[in-house]
C-alpha atoms as a PDB file:
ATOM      1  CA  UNK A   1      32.983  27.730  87.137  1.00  0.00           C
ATOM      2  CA  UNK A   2      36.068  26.280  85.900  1.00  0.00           C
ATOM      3  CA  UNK A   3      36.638  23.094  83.683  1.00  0.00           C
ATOM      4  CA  UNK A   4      38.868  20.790  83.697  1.00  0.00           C
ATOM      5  CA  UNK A   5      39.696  17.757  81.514  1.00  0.00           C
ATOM      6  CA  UNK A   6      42.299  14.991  81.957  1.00  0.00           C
ATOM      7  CA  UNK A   7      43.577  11.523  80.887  1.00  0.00           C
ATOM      8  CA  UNK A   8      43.620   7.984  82.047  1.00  0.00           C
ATOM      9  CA  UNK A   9      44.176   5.233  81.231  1.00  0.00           C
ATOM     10  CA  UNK A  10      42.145   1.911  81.023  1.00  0.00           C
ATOM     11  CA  UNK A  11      43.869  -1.321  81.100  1.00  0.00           C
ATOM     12  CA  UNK A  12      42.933  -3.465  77.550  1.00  0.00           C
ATOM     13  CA  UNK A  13      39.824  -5.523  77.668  1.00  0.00           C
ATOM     14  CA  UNK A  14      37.904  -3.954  80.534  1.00  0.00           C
ATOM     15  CA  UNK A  15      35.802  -1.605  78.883  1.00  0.00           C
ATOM     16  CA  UNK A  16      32.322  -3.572  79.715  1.00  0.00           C
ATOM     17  CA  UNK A  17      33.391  -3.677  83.391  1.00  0.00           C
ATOM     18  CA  UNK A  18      34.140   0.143  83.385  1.00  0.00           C
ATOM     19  CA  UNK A  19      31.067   0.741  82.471  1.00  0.00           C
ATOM     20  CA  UNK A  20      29.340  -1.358  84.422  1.00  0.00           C
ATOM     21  CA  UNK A  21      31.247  -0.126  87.960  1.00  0.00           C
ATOM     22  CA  UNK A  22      30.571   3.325  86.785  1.00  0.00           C
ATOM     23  CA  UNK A  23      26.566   2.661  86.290  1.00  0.00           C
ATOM     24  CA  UNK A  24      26.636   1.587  89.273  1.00  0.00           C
ATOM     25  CA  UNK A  25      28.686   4.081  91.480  1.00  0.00           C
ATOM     26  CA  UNK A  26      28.416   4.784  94.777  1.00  0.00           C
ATOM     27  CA  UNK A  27      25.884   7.416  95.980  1.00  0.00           C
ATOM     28  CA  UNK A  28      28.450   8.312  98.794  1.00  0.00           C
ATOM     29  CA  UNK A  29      31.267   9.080  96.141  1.00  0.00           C
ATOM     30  CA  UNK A  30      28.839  11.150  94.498  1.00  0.00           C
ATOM     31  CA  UNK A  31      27.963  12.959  97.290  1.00  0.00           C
ATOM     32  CA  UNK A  32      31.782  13.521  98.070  1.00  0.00           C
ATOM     33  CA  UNK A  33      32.363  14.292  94.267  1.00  0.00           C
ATOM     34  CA  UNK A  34      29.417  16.900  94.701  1.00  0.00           C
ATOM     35  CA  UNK A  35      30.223  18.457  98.085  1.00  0.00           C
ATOM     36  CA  UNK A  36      33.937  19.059  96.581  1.00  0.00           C
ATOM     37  CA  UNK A  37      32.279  21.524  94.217  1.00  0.00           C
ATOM     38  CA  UNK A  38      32.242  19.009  91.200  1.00  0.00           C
ATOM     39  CA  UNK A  39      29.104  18.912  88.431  1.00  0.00           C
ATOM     40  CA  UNK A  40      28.611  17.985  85.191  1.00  0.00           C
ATOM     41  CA  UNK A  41      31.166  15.404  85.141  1.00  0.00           C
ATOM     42  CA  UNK A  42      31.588  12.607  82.122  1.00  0.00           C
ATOM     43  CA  UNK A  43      34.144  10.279  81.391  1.00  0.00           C
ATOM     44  CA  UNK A  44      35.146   9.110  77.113  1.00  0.00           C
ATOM     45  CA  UNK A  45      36.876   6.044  75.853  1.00  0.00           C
ATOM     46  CA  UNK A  46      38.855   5.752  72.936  1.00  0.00           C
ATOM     47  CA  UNK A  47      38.081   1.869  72.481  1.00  0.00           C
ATOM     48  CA  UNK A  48      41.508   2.037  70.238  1.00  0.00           C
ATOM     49  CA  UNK A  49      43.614   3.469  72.167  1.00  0.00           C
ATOM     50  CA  UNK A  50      42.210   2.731  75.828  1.00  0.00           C
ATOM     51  CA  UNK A  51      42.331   6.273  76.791  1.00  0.00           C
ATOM     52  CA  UNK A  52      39.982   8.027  79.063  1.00  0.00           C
ATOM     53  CA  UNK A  53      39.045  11.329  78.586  1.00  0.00           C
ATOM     54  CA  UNK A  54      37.296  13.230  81.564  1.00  0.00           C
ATOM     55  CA  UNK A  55      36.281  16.845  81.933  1.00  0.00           C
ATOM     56  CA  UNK A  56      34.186  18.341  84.819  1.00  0.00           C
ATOM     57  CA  UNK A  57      33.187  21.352  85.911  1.00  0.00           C
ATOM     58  CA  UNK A  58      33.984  22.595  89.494  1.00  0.00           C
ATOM     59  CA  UNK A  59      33.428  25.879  91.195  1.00  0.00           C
ATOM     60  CA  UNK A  60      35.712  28.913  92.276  1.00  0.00           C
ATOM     61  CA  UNK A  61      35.866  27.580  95.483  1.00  0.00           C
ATOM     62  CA  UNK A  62      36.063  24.299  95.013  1.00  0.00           C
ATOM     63  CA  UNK A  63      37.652  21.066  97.095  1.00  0.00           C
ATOM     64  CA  UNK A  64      38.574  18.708  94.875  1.00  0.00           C
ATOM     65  CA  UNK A  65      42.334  18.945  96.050  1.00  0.00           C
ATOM     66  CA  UNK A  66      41.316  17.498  99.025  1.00  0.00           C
ATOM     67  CA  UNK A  67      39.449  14.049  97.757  1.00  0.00           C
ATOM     68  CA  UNK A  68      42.254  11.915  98.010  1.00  0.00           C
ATOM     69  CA  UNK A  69      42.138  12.227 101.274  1.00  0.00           C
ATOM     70  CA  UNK A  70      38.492  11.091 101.838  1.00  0.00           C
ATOM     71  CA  UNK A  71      37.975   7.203 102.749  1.00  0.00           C
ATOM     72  CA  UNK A  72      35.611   6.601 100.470  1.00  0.00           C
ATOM     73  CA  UNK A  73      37.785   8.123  96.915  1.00  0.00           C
ATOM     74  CA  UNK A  74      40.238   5.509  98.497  1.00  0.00           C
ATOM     75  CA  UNK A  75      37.939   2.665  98.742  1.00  0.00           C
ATOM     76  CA  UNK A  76      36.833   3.905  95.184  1.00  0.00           C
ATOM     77  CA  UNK A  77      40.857   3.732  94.177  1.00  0.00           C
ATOM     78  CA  UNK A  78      41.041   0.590  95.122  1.00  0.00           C
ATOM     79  CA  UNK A  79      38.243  -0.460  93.552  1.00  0.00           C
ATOM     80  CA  UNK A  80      39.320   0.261  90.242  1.00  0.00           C
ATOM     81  CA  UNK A  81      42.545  -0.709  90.309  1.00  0.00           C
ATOM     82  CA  UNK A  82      42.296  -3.715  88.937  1.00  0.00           C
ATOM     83  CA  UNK A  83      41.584  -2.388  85.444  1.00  0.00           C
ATOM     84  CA  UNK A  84      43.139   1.005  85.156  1.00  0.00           C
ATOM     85  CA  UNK A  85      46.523   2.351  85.209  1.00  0.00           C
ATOM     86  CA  UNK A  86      47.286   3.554  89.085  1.00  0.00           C
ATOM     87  CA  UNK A  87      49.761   5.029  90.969  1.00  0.00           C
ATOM     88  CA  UNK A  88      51.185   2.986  93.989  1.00  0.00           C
ATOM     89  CA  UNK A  89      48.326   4.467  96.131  1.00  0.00           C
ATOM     90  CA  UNK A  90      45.881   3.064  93.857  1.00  0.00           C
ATOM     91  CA  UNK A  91      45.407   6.498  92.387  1.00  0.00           C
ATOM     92  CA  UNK A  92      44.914   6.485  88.536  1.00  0.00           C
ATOM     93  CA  UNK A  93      47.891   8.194  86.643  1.00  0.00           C
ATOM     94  CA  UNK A  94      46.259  10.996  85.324  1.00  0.00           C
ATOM     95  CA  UNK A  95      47.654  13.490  82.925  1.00  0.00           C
ATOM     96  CA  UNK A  96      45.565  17.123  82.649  1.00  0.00           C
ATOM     97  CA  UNK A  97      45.195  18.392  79.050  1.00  0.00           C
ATOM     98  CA  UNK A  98      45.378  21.575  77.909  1.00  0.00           C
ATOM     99  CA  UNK A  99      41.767  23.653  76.221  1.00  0.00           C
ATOM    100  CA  UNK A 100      43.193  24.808  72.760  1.00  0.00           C
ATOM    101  CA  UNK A 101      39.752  25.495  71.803  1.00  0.00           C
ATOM    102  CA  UNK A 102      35.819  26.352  73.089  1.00  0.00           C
ATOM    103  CA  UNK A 103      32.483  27.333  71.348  1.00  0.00           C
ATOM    104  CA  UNK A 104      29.233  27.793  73.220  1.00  0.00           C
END
């Protein structure tokens, strides 16, 4: 298992719809999320700054490279865009961060 952890960002004032879209996500994303190898997945926001912080955990031989390229992480995309920072494909601008530290 390998983890990752990265950045978004959420546009200001839609933190109660965030939440709300993500208590009620998709069971078919889910599956896709799952079937690319990716578990124990959570999302942070800094209220402040609107920054998300996500890490998940995927496997060796995971697949997430190739969930853009699933219909429904578009339809997802697309979803969302209306109150996160995206790329032109509706993609959120992510940034990975670096671990500088781990205890278990």
């Amino acid at each position: 298992m390998d983890k990752v952890a990265f950045v978004m960002t959420l546009l200001p004032g839609n933190a109660s719809e965030y939440q709300k879209r993500h208590d009620e996500i998709w069971p078919e994303l889910i599956a896709a999320l799952k079937s690319a190898g990716i578990s124990d997945y959570s999302i942070f926001l800094d209220k402040e700054s609107n920054k998300l912080f996500a890490v998940l955990k995927r496997t060796d031989d995971h697949d997430m490279d190739r969930l853009p390229l699933q219909p429904i992480v578009k339809k997802w995309w697309a979803f969302m865009s209306d109150i996160m920072v995206t790329n032109e494909d509706n993609s959120p601008v992510t940034r990975q961060i670096d671990r500088v530290f781990h205890l278990d």
